[in-house]
PDB file of N, CA and C in Angstrom:
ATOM      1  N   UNK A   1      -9.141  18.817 -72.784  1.00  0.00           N
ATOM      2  CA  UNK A   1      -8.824  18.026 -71.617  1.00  0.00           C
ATOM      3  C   UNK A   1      -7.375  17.570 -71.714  1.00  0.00           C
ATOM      4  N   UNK A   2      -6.637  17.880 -70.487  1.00  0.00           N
ATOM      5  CA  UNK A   2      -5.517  17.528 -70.656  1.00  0.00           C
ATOM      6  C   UNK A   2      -4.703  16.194 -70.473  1.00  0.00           C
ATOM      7  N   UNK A   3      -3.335  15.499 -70.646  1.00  0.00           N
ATOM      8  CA  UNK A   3      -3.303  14.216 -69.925  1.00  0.00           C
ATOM      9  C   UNK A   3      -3.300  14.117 -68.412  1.00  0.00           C
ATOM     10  N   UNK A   4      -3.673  12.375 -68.311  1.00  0.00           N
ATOM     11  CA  UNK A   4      -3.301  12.466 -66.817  1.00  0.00           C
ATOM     12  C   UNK A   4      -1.722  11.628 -66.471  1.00  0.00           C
ATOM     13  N   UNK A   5      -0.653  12.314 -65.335  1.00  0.00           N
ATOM     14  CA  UNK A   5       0.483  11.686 -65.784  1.00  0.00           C
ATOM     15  C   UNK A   5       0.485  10.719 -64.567  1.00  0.00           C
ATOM     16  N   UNK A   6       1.329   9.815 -64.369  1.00  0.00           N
ATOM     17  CA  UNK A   6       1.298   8.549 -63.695  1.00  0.00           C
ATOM     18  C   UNK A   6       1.609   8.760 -62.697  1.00  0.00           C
ATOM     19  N   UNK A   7       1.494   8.756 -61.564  1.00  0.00           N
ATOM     20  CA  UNK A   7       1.805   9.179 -60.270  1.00  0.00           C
ATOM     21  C   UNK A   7       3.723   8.446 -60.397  1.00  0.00           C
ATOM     22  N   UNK A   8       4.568   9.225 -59.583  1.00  0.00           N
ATOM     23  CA  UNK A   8       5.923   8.301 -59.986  1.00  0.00           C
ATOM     24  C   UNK A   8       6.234   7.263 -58.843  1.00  0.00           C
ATOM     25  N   UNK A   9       6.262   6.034 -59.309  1.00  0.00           N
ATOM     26  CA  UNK A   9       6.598   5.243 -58.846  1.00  0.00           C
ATOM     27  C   UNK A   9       5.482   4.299 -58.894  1.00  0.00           C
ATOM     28  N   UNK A  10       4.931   4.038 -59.703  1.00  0.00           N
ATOM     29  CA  UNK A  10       3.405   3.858 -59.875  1.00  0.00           C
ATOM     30  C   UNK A  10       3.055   3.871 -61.510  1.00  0.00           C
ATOM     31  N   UNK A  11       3.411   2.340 -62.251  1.00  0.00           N
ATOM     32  CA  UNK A  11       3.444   1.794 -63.506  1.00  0.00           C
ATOM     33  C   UNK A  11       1.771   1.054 -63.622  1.00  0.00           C
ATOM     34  N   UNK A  12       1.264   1.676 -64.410  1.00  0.00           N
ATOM     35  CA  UNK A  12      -0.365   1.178 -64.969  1.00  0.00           C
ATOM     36  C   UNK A  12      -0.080   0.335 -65.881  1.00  0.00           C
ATOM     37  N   UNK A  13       1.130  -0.164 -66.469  1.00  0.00           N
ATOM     38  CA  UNK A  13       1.493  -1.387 -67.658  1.00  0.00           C
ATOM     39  C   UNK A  13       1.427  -2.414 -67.241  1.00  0.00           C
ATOM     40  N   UNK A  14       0.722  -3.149 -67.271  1.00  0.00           N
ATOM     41  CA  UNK A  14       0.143  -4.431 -66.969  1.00  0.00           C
ATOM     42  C   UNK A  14       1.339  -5.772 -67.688  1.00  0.00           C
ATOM     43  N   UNK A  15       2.406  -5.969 -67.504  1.00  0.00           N
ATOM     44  CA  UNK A  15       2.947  -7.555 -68.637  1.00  0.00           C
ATOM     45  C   UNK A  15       2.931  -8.564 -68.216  1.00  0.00           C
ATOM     46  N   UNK A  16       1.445  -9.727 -68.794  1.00  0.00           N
ATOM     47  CA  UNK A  16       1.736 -10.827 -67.789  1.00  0.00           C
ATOM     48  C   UNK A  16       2.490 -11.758 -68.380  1.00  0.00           C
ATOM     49  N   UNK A  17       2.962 -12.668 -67.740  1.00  0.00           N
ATOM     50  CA  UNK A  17       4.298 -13.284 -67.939  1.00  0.00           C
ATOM     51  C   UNK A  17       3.469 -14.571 -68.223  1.00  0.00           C
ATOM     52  N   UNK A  18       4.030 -16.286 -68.908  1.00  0.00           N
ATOM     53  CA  UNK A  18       3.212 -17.257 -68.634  1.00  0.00           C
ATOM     54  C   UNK A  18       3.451 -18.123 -67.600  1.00  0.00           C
ATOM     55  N   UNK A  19       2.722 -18.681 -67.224  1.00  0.00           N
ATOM     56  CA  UNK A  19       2.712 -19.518 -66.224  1.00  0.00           C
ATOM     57  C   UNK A  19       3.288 -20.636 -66.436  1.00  0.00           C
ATOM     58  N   UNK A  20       4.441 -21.312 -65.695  1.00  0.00           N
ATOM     59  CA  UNK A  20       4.880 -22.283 -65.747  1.00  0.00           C
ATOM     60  C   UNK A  20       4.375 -23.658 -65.641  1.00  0.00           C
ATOM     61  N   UNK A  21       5.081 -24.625 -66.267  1.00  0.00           N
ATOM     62  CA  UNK A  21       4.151 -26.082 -66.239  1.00  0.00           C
ATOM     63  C   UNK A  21       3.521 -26.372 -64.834  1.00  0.00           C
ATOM     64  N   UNK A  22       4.278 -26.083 -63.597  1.00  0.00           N
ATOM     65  CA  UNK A  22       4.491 -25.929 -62.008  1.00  0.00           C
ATOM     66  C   UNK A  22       3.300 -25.523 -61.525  1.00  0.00           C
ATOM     67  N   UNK A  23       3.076 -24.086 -61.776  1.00  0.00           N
ATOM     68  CA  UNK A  23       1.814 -22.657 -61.661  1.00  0.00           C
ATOM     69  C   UNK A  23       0.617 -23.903 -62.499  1.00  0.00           C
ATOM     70  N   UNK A  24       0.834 -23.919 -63.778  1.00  0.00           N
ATOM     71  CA  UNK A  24      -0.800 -25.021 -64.567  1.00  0.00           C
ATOM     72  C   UNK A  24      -1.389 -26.122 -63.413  1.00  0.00           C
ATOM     73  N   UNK A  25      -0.333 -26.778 -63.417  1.00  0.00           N
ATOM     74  CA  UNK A  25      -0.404 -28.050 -62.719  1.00  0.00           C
ATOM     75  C   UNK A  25      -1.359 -27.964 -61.772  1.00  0.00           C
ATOM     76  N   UNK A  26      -0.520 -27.290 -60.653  1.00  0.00           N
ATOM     77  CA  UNK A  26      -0.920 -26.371 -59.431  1.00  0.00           C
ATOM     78  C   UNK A  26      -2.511 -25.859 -59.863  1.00  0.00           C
ATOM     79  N   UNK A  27      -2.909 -25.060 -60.730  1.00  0.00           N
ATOM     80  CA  UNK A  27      -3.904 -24.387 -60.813  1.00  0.00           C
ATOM     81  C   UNK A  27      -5.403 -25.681 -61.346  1.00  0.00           C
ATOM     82  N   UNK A  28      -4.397 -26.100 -62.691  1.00  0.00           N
ATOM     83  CA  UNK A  28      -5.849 -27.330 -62.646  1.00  0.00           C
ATOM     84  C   UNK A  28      -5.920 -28.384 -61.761  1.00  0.00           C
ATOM     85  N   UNK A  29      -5.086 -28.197 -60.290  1.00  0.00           N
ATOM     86  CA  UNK A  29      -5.537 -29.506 -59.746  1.00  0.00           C
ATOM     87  C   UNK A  29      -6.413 -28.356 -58.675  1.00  0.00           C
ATOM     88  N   UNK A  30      -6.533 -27.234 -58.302  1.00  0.00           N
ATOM     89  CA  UNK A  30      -7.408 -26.544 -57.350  1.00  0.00           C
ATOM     90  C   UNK A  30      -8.715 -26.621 -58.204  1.00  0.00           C
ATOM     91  N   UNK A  31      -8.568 -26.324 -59.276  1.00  0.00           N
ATOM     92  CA  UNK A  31      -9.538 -25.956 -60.245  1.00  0.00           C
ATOM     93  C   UNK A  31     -10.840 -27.675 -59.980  1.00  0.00           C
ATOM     94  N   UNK A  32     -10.161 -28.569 -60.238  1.00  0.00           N
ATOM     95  CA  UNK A  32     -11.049 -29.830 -60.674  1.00  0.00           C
ATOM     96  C   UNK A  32     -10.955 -30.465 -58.992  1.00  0.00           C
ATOM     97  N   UNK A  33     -10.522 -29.783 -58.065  1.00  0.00           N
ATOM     98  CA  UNK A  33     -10.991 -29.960 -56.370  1.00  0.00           C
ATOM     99  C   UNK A  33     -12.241 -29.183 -56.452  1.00  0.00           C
ATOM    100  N   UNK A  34     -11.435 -27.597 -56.546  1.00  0.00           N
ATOM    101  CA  UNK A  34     -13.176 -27.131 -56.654  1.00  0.00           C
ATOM    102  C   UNK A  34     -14.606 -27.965 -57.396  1.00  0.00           C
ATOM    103  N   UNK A  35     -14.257 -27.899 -58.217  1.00  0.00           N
ATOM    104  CA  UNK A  35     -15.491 -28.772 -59.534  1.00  0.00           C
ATOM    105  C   UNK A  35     -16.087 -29.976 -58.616  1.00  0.00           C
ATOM    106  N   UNK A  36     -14.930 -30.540 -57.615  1.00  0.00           N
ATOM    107  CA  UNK A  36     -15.739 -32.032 -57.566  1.00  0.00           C
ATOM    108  C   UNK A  36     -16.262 -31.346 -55.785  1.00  0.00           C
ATOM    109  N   UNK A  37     -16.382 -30.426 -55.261  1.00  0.00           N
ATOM    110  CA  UNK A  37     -16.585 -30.193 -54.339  1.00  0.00           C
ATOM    111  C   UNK A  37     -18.571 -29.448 -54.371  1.00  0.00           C
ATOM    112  N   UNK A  38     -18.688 -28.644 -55.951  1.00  0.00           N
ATOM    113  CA  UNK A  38     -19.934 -28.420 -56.247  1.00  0.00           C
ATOM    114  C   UNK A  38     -21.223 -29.389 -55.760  1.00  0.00           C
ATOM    115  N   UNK A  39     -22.273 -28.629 -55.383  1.00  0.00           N
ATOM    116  CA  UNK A  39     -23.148 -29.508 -55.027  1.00  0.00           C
ATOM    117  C   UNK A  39     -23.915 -29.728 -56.733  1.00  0.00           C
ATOM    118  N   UNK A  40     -25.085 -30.901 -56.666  1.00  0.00           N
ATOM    119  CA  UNK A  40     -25.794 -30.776 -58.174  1.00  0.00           C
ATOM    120  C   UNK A  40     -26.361 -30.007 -58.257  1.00  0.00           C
ATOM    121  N   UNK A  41     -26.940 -28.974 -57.047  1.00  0.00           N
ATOM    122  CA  UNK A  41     -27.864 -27.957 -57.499  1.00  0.00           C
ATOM    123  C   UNK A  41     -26.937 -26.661 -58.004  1.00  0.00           C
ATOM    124  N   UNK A  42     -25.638 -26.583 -57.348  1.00  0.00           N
ATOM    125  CA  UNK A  42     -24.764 -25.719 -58.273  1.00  0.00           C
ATOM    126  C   UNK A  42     -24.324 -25.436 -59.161  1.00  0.00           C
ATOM    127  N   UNK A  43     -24.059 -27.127 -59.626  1.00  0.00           N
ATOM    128  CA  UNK A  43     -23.286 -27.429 -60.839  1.00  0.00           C
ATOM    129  C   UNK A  43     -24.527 -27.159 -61.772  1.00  0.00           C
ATOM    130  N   UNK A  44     -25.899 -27.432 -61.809  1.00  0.00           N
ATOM    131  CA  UNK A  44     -26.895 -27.058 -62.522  1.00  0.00           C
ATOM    132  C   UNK A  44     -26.775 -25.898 -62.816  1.00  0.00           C
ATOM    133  N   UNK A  45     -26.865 -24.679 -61.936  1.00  0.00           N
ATOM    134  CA  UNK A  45     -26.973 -23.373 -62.141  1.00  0.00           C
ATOM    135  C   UNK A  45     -26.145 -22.564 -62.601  1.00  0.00           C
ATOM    136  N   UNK A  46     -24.621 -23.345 -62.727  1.00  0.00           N
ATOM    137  CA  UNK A  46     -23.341 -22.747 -63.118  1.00  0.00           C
ATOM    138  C   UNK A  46     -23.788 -22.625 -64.597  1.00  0.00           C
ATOM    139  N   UNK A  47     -23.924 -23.990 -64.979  1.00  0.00           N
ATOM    140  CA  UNK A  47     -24.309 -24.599 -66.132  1.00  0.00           C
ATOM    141  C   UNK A  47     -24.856 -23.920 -66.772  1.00  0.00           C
ATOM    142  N   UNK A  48     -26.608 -23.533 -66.193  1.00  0.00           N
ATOM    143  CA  UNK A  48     -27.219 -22.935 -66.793  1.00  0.00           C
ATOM    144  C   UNK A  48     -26.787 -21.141 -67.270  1.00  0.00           C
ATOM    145  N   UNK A  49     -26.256 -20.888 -66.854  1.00  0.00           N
ATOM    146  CA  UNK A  49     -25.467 -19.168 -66.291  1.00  0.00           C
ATOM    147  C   UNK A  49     -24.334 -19.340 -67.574  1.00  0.00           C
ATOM    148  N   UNK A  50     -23.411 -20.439 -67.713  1.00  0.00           N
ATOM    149  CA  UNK A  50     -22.614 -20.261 -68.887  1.00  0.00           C
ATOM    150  C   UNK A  50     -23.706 -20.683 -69.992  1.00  0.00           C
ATOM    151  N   UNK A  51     -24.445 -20.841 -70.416  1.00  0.00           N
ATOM    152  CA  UNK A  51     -24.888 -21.262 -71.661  1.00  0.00           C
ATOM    153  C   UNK A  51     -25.986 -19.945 -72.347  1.00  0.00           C
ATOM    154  N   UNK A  52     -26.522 -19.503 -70.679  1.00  0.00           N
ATOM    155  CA  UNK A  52     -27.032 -18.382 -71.014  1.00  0.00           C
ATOM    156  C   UNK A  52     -26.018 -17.012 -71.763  1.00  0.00           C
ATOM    157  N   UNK A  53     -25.254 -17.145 -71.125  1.00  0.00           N
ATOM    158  CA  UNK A  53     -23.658 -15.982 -71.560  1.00  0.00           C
ATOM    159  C   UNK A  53     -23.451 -16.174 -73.127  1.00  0.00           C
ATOM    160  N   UNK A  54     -23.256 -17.628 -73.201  1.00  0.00           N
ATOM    161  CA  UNK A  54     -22.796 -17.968 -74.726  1.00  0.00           C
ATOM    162  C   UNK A  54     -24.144 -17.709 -76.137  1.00  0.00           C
ATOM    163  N   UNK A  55     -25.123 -17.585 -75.174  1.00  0.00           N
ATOM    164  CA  UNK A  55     -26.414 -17.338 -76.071  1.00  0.00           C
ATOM    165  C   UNK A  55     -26.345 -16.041 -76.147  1.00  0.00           C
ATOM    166  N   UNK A  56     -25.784 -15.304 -75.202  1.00  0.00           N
ATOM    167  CA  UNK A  56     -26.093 -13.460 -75.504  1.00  0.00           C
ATOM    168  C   UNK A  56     -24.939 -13.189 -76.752  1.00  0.00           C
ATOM    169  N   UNK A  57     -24.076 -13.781 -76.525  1.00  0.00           N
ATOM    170  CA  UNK A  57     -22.591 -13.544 -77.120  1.00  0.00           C
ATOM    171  C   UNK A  57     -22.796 -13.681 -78.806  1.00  0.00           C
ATOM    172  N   UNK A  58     -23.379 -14.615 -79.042  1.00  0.00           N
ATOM    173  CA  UNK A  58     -24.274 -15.081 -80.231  1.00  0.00           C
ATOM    174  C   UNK A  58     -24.445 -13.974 -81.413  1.00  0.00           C
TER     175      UNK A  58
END
């Protein structure tokens, strides 16, 4: 099987850069809007869904 070559003009190298204090800020204040916007029956089931994950991971 031979290679496959990159179409030109068209980079599959992924470099992510970090996010500035600005970009964080920005992101954990959408982040903990979302969170307080959850209903309890969501926030239950989220809950339950990560703990299940961390038990397979195990």
């Amino acid at each position: 099987m031979g290679r496959i070559k990159e179409p030109k003009g068209i980079d599959f190298i992924v470099k992510s850069e970090p996010w500035s204090e600005k970009e964080l800020k920005e992101f954990r204040g959408l982040m903990k809007k979302q969170k307080s916007q959850l209903s309890d029956e969501k926030r239950k089931a989220l809950k339950k869904r990560v703990e299940k994950l961390y038990q397979s991971q195990s």
